[in-house]
N, C-alpha and C. Protein backbone atom coordinates (compact mmCIF):
# COMPACT_ATOMS: atom_id res chain seq x y z
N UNK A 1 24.12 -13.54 57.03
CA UNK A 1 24.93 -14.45 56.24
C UNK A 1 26.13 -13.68 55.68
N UNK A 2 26.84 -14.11 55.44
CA UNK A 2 28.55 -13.95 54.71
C UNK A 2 28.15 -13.64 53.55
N UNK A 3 28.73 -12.16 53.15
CA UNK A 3 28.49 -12.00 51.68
C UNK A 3 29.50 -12.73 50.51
N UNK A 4 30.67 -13.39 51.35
CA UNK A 4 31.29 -14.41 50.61
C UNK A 4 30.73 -15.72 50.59
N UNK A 5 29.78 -15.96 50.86
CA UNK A 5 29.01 -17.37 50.84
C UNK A 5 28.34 -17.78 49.62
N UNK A 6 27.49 -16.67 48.99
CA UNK A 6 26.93 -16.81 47.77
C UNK A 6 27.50 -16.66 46.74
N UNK A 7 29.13 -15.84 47.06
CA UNK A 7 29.79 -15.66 45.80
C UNK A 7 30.91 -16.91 45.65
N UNK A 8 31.20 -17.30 46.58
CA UNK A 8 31.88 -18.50 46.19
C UNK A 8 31.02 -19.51 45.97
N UNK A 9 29.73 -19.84 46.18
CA UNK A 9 28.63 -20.89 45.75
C UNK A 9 28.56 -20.63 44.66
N UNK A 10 28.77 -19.49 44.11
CA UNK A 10 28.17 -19.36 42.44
C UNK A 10 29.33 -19.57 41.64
N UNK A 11 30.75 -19.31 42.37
CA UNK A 11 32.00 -19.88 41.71
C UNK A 11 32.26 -21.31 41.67
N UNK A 12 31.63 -21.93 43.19
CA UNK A 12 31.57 -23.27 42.53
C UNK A 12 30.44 -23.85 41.57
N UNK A 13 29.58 -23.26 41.21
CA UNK A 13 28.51 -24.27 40.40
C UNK A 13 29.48 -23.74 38.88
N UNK A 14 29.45 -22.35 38.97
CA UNK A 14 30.71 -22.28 37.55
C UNK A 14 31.80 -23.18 37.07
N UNK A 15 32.49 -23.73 38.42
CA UNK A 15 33.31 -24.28 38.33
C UNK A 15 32.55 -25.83 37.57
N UNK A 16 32.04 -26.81 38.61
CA UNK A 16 31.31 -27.29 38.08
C UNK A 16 30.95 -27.45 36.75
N UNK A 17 30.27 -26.55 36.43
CA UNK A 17 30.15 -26.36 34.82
C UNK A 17 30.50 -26.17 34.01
N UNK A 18 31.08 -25.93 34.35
CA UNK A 18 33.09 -25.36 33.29
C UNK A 18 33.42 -27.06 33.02
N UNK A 19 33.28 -27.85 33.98
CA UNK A 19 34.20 -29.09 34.21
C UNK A 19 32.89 -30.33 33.34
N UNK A 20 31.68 -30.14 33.46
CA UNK A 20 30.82 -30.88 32.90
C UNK A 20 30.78 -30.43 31.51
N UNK A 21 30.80 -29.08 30.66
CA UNK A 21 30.70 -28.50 29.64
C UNK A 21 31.75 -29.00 28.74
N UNK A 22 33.36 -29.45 29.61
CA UNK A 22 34.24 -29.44 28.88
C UNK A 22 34.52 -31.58 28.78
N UNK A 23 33.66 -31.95 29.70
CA UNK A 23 33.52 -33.54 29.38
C UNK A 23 32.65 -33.62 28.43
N UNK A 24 31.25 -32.53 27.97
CA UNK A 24 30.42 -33.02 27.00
C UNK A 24 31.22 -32.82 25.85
N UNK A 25 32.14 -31.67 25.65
CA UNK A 25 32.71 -31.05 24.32
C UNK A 25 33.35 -32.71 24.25
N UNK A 26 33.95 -33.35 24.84
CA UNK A 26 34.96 -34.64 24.56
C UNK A 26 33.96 -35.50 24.34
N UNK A 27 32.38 -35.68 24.50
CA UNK A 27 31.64 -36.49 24.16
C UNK A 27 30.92 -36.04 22.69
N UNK A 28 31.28 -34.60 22.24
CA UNK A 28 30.31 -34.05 21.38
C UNK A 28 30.96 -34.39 19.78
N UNK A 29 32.58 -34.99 20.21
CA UNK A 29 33.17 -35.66 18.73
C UNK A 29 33.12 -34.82 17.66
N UNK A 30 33.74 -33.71 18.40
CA UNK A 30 34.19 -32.30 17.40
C UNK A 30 32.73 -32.13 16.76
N UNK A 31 31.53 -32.12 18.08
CA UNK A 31 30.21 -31.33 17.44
C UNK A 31 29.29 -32.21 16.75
N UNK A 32 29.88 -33.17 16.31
CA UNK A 32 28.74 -34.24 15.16
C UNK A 32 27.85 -34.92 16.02
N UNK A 33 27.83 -35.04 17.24
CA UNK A 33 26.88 -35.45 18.39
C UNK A 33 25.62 -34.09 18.65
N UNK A 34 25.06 -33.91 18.49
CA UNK A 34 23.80 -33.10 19.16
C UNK A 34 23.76 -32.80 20.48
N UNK A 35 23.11 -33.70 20.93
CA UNK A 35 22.80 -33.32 22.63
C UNK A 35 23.90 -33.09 23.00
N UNK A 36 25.17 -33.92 23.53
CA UNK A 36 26.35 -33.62 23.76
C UNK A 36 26.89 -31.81 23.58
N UNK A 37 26.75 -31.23 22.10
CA UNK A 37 26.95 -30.17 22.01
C UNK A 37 26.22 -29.24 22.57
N UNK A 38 25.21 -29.70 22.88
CA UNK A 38 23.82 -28.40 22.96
C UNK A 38 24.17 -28.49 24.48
N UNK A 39 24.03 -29.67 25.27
CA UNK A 39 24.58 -29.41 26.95
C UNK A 39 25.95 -28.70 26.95
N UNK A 40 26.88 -29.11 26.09
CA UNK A 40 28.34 -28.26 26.50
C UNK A 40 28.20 -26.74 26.14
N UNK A 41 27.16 -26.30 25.53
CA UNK A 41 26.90 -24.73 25.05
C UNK A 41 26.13 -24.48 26.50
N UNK A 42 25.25 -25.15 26.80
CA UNK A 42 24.44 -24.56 28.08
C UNK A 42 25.28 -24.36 29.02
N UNK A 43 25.93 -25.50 29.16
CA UNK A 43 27.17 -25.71 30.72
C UNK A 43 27.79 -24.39 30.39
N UNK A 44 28.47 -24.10 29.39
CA UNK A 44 29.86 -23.37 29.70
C UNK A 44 29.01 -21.79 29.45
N UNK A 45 27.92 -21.84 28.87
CA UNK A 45 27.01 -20.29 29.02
C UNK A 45 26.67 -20.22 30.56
N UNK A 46 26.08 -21.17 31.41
CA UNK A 46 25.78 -21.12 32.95
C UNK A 46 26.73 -20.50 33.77
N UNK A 47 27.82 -21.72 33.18
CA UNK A 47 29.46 -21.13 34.06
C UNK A 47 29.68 -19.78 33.80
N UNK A 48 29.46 -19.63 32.82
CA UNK A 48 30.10 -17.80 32.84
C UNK A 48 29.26 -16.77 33.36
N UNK A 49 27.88 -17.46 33.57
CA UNK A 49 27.17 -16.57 33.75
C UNK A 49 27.23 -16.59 35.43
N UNK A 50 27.29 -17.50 36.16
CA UNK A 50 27.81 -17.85 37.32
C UNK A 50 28.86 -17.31 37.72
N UNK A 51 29.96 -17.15 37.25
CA UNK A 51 31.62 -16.55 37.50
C UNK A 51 31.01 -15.31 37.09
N UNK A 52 30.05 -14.44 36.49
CA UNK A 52 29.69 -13.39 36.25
C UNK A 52 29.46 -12.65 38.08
N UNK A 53 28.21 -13.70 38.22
CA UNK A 53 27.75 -13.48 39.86
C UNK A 53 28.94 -13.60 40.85
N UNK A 54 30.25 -14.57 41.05
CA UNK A 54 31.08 -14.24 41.62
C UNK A 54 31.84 -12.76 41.70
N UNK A 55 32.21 -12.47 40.72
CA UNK A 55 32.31 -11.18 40.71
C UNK A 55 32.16 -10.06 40.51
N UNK A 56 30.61 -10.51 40.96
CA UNK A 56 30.24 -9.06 42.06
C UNK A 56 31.09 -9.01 43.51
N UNK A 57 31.85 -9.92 43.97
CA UNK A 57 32.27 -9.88 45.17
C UNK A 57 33.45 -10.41 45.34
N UNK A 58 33.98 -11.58 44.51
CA UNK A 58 35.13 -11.99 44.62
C UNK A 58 36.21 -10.92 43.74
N UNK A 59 37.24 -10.51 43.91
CA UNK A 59 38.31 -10.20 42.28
C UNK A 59 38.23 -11.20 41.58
N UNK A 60 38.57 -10.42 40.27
CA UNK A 60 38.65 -11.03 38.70
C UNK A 60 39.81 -11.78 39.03
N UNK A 61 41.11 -11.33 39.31
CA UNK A 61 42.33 -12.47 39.82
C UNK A 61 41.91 -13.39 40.52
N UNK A 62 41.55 -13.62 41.92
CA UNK A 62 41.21 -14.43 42.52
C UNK A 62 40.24 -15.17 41.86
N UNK A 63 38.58 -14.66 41.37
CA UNK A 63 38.00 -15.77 41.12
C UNK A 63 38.56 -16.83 39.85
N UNK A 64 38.91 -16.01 39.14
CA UNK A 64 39.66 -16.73 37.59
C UNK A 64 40.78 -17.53 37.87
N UNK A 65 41.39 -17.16 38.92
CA UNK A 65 42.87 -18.14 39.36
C UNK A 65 42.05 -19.42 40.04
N UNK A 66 40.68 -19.17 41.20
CA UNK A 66 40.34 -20.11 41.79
C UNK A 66 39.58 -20.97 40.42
N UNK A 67 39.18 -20.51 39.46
CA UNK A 67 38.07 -20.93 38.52
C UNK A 67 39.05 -22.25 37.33
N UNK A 68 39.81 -21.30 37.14
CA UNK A 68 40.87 -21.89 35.87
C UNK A 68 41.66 -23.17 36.41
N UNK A 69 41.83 -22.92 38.29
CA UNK A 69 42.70 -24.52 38.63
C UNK A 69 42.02 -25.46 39.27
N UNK A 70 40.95 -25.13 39.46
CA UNK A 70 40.08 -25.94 40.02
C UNK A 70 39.63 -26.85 38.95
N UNK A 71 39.23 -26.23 37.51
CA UNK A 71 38.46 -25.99 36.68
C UNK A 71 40.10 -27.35 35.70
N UNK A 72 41.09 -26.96 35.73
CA UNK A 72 42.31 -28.09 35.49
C UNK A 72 41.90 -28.89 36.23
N UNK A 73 42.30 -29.26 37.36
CA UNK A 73 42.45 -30.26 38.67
C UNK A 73 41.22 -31.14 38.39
N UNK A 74 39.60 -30.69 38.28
CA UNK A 74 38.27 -31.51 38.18
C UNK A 74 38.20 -32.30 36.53
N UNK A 75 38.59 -31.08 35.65
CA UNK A 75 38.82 -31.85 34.44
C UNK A 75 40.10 -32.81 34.29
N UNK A 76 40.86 -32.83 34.59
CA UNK A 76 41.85 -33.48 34.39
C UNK A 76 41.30 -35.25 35.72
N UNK A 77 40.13 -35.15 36.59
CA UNK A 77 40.16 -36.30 37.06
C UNK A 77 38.94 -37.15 36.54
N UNK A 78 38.14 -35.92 35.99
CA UNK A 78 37.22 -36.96 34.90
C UNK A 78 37.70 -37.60 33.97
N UNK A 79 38.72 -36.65 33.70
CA UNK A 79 39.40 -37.74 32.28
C UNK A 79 40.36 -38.68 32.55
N UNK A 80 40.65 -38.95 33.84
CA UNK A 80 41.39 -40.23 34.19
C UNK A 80 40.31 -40.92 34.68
N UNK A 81 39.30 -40.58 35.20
CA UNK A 81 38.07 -41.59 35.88
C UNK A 81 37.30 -42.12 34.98
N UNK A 82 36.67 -41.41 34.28
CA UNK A 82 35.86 -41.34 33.10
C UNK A 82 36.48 -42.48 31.52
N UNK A 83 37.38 -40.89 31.29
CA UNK A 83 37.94 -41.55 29.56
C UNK A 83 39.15 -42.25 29.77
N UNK A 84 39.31 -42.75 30.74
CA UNK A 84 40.10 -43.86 30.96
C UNK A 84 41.97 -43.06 30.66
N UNK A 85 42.30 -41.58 30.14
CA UNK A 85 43.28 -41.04 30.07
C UNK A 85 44.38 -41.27 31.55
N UNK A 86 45.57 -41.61 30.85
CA UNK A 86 46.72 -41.97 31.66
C UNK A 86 47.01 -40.53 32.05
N UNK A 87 48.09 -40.28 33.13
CA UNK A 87 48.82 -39.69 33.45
C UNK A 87 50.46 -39.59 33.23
N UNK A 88 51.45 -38.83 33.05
CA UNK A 88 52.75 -39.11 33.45
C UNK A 88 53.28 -38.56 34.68
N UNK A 89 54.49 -38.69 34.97
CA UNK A 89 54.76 -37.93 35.77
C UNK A 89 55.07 -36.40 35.82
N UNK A 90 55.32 -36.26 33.95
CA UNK A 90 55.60 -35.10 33.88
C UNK A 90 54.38 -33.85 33.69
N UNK A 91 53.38 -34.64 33.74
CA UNK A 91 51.91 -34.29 33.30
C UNK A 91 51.22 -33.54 35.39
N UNK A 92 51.44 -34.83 36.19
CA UNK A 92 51.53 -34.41 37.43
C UNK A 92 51.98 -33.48 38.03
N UNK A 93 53.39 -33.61 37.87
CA UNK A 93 53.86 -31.96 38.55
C UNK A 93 53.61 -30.73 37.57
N UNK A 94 52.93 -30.19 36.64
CA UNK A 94 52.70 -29.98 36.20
C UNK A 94 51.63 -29.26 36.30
N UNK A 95 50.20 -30.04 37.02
CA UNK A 95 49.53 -29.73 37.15
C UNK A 95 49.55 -29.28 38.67
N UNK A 96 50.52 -29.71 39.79
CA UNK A 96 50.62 -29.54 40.75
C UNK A 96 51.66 -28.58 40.83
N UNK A 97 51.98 -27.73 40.23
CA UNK A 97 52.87 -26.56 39.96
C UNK A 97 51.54 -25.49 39.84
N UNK A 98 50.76 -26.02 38.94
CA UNK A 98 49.18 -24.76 38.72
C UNK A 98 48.29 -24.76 40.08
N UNK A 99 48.62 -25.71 40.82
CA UNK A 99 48.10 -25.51 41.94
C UNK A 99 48.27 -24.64 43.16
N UNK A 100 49.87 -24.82 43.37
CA UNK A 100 50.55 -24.49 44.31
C UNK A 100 50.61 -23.01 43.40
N UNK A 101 51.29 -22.58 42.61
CA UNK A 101 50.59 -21.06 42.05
C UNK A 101 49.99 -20.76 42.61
N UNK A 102 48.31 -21.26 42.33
CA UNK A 102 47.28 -20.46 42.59
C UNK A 102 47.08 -19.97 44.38
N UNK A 103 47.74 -21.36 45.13
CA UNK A 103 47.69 -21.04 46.19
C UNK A 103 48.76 -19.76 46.77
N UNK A 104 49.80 -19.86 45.92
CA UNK A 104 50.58 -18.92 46.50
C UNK A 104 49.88 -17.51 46.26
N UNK A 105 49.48 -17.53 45.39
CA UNK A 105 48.82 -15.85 45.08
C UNK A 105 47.66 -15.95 45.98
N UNK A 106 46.94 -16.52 45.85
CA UNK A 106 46.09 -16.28 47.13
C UNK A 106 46.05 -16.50 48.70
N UNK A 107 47.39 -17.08 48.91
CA UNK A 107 47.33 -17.21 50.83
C UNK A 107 48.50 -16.52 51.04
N UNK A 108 49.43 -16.07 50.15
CA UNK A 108 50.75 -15.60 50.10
C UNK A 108 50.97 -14.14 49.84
N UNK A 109 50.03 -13.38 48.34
CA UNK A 109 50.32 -12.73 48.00
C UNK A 109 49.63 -11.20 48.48
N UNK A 110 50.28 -10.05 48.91
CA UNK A 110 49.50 -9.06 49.03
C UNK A 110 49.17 -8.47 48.51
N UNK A 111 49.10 -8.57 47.42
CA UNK A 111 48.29 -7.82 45.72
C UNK A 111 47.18 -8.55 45.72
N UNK A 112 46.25 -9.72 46.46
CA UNK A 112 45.27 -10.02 46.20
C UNK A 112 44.26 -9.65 47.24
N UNK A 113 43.14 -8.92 46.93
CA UNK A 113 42.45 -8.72 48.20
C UNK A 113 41.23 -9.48 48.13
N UNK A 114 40.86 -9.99 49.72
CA UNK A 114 39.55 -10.41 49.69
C UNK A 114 38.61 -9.91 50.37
């Protein structure tokens, strides 16, 4: 097996959890909710502990660039799917500027190794 197989599996369940941790914090009503808080403490302790296991193998640049826009891009469509949050246009490119970044450093740049 690919020793990049398990480390990007564990970057995505981080990711993941990064993105569920940070919909409970918006359900946890600045904390006065319980469960809500106690899952967004588990989620975002998992995620790190997960992005921990990525890098053992991925870089700290790479996984954190893949972690942080992925980690925008998933949160930002729960909260238009979900909490019913609008978009603008200026909000869009915006976020599609953090994208194209991340891609450039990683398919572009030769300071990143994989």
């Amino acid at each position: 097996m690919n020793p990049l197989f398990p480390a990007y599996a564990a970057l995505a369940a981080a990711i993941v959890l990064e993105v569920t941790g940070s919909s409970l914090l918006q359900k946890s009503q600045q904390f006065s909710k319980l469960m809500p808080t106690l899952g967004m403490a588990l989620c975002f302790a998992a995620s790190l502990y997960f992005l921990s296991l990525a890098l053992k193998t991925i870089p700290l640049g790479v996984a954190y660039a893949i972690w942080a826009d992925l980690g925008i891009v998933l949160t930002t469509v729960v909260s238009v799917v979900i909490f019913r949050m609008s978009l603008d246009i200026a909000a869009i490119i915006g976020i599609a500027l953090i994208v194209a970044g991340v891609l450039v450093i990683n398919l572009l740049s030769g300071s990143v190794a994989h």
